[in-house]
Protein backbone atom coordinates (compact mmCIF):
# COMPACT_ATOMS: atom_id res chain seq x y z
CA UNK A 1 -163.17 -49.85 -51.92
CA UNK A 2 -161.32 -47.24 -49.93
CA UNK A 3 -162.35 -43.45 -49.43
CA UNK A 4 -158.83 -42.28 -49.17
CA UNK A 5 -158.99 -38.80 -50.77
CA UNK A 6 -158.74 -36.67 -47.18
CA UNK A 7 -156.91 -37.78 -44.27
CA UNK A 8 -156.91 -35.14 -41.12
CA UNK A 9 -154.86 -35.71 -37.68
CA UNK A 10 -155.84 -34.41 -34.56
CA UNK A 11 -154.02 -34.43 -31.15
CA UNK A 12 -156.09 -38.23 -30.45
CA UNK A 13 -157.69 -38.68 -33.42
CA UNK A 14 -157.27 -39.43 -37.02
CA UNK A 15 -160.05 -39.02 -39.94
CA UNK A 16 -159.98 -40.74 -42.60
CA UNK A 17 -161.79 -43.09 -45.55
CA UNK A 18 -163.86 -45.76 -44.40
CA UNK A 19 -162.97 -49.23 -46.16
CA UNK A 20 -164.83 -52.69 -46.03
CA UNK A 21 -163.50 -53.85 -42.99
CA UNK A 22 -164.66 -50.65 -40.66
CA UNK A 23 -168.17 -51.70 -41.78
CA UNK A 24 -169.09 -54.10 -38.63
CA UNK A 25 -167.86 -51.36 -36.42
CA UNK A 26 -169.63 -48.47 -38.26
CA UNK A 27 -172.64 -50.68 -37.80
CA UNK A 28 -171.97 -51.27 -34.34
CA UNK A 29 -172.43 -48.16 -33.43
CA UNK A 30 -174.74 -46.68 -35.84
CA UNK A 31 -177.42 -49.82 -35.06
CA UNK A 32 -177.92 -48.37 -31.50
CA UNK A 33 -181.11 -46.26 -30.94
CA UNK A 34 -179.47 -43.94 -28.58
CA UNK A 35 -177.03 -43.26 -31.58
CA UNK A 36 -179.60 -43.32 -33.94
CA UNK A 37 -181.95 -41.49 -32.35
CA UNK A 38 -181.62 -38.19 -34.21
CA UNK A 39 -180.40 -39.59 -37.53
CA UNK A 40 -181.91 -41.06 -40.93
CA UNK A 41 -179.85 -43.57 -41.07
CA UNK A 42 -181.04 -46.40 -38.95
CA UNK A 43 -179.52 -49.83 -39.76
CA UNK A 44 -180.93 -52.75 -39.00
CA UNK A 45 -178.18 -54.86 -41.03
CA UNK A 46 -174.01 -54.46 -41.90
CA UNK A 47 -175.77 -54.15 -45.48
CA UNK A 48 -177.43 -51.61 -44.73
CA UNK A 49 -174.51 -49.68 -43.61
CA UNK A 50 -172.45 -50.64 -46.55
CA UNK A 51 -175.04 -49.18 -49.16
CA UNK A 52 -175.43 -46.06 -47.17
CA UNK A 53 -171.55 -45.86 -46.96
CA UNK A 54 -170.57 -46.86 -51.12
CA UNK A 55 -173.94 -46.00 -52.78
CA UNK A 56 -175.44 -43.08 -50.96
CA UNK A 57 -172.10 -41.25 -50.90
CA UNK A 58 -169.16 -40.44 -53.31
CA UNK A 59 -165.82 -41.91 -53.52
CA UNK A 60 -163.23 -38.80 -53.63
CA UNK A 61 -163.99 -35.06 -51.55
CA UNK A 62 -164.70 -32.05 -52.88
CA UNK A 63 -167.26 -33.21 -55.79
CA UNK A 64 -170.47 -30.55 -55.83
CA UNK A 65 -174.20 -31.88 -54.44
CA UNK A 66 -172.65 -35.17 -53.07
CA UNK A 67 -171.66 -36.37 -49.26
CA UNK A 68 -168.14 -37.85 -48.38
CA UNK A 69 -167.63 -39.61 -45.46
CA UNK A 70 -165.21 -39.78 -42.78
CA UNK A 71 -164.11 -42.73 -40.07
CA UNK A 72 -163.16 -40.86 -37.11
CA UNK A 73 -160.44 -43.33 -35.55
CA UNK A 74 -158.38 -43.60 -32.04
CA UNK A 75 -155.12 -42.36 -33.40
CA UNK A 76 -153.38 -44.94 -31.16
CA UNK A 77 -155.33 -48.34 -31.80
CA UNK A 78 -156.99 -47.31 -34.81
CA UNK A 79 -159.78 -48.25 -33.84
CA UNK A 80 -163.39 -47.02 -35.34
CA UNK A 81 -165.42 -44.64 -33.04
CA UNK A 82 -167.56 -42.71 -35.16
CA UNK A 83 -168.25 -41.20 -38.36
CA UNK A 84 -168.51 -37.69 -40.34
CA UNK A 85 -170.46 -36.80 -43.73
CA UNK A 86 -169.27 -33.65 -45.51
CA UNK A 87 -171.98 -32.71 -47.77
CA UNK A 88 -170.12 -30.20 -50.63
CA UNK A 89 -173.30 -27.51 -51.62
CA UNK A 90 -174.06 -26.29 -54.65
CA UNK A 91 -172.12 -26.10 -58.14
CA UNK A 92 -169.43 -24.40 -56.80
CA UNK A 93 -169.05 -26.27 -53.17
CA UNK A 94 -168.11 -23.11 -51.70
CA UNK A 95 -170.70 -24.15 -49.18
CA UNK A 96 -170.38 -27.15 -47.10
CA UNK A 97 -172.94 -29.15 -44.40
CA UNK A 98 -171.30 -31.81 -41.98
CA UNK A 99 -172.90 -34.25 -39.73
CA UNK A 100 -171.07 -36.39 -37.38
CA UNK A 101 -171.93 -39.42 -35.07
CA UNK A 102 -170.00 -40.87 -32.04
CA UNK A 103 -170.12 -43.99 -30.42
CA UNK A 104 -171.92 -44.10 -27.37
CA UNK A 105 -168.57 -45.34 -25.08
CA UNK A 106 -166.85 -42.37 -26.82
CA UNK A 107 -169.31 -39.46 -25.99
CA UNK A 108 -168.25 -36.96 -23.47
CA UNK A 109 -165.02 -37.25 -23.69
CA UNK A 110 -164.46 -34.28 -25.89
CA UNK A 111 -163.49 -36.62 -29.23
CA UNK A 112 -166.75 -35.20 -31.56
CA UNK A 113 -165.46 -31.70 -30.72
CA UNK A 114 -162.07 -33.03 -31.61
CA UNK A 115 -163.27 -34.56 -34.65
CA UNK A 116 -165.57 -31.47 -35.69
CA UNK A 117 -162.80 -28.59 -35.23
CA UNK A 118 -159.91 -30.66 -37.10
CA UNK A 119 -162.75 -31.05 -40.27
CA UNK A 120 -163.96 -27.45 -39.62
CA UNK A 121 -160.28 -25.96 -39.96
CA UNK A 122 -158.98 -28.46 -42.97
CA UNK A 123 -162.07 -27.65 -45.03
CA UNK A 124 -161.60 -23.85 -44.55
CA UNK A 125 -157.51 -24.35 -45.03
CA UNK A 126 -157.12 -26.55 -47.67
CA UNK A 127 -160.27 -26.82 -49.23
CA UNK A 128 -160.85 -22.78 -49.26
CA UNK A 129 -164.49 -22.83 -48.25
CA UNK A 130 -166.08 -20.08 -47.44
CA UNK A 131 -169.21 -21.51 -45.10
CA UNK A 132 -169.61 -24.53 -42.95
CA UNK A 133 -173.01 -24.96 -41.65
CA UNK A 134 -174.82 -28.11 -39.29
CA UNK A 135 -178.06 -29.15 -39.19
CA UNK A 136 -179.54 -29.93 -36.09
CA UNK A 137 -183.13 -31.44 -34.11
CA UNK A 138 -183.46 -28.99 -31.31
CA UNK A 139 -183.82 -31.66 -29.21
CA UNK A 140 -180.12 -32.76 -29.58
CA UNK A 141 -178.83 -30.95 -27.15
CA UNK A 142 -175.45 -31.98 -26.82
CA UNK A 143 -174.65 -31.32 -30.27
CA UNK A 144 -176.05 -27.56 -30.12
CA UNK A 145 -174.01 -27.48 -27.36
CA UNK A 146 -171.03 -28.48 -29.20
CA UNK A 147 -171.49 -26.31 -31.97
CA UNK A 148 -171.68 -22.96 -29.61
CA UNK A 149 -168.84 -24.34 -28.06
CA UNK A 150 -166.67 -24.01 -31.29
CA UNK A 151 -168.41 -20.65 -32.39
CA UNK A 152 -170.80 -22.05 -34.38
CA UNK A 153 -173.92 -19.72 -34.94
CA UNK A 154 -177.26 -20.54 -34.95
CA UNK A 155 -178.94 -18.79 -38.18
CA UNK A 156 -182.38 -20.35 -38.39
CA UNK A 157 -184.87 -22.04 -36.50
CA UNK A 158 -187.02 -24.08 -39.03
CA UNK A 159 -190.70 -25.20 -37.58
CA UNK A 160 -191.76 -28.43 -38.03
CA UNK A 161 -190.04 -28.51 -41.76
CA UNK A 162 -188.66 -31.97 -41.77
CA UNK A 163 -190.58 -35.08 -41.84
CA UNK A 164 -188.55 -37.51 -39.74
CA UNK A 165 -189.43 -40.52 -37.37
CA UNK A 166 -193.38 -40.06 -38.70
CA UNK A 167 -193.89 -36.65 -36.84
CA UNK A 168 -192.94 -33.11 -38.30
CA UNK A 169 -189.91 -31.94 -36.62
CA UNK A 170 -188.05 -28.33 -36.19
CA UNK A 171 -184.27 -27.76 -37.81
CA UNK A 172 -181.73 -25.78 -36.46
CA UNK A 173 -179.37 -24.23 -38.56
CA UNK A 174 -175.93 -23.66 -37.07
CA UNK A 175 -172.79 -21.93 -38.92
CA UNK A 176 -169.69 -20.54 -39.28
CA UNK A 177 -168.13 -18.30 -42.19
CA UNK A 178 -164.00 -18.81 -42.52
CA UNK A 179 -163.47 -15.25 -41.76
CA UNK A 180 -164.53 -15.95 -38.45
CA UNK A 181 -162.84 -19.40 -37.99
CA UNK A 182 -160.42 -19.48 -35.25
CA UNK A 183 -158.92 -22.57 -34.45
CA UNK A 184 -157.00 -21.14 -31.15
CA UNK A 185 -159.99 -19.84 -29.53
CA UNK A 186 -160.96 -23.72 -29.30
């Protein structure tokens, strides 16, 4: 099966569906606890990763209450180096959450900021939405620091409102609205 319904270029990278054959590499990285540290999904098998991929998530972007995902691959070798879910909101997906995850050889070397800005500006674009917002653990500080670096705003600060890794944790809620999108400034 092949998630082909959104493909989006950057100046290194290119985003697009994940097929069968990108599942050892998603699970590659996605099995490693630094990676996994701050996410649900924590594989311990490829099958794992393949249910998550084709039965957690839907098929074509754009369909209300469901998550797409995205490969995020070296536009030169094509190679696999991390992942982004678009979660579409509400009946009208006017709304939309994203979450992202980056290989550990890949991190700080600007490609999830890459990655996050050429989503960020095709969903607002060509998908007309009118919010994009991230959730975050407060203490994953490099990605709160990558969503003030692309004028993301942080809206809320929830308390200890998500059970995760058997210990109440806090949520930080980052956005942006498309009328203050602007692709240039980043």
């Amino acid at each position: 099966m092949n998630l082909n319904g959104m493909n989006i270029s950057t100046e290194r990278l290119i985003l697009k569906g994940i097929t069968p054959s990108d599942v050892k590499s998603m699970f590659k990285y996605r099995s490693n606890p630094q990676i996994y540290e701050f996410q649900y999904l924590k594989p311990q098998t490829v099958q794992d990763v393949e249910n998550y991929i084709y039965a957690k998530t839907c098929k074509v972007p754009n369909i209300p209450n469901t998550w797409y995902p995205l490969g995020i691959f070296i536009k030169e070798s094509d190679e696999l180096v991390g992942d982004m879910g678009i979660h579409f909101i509400g009946p009208d997906s006017l709304q939309v959450e994203i979450g992202y995850t980056l290989s550990l050889e890949y991190q700080g070397k600007g490609y999830a900021t890459e990655a996050v800005i050429g989503v960020i500006d095709h969903l607002f674009n060509n998908f007309n939405k009118h919010r994009i917002l991230a959730s975050v653990d407060p203490r994953n500080t490099r990605s709160i620091a990558l969503l003030e670096r692309i004028g993301m705003r942080k809206e809320a600060h929830f308390k200890e409102s998500v059970w995760f890794n058997e210990e109440w944790t806090d949520d930080i809620v980052y956005a942006i609205l498309e009328e203050e999108w602007n692709i240039e400034k980043y």
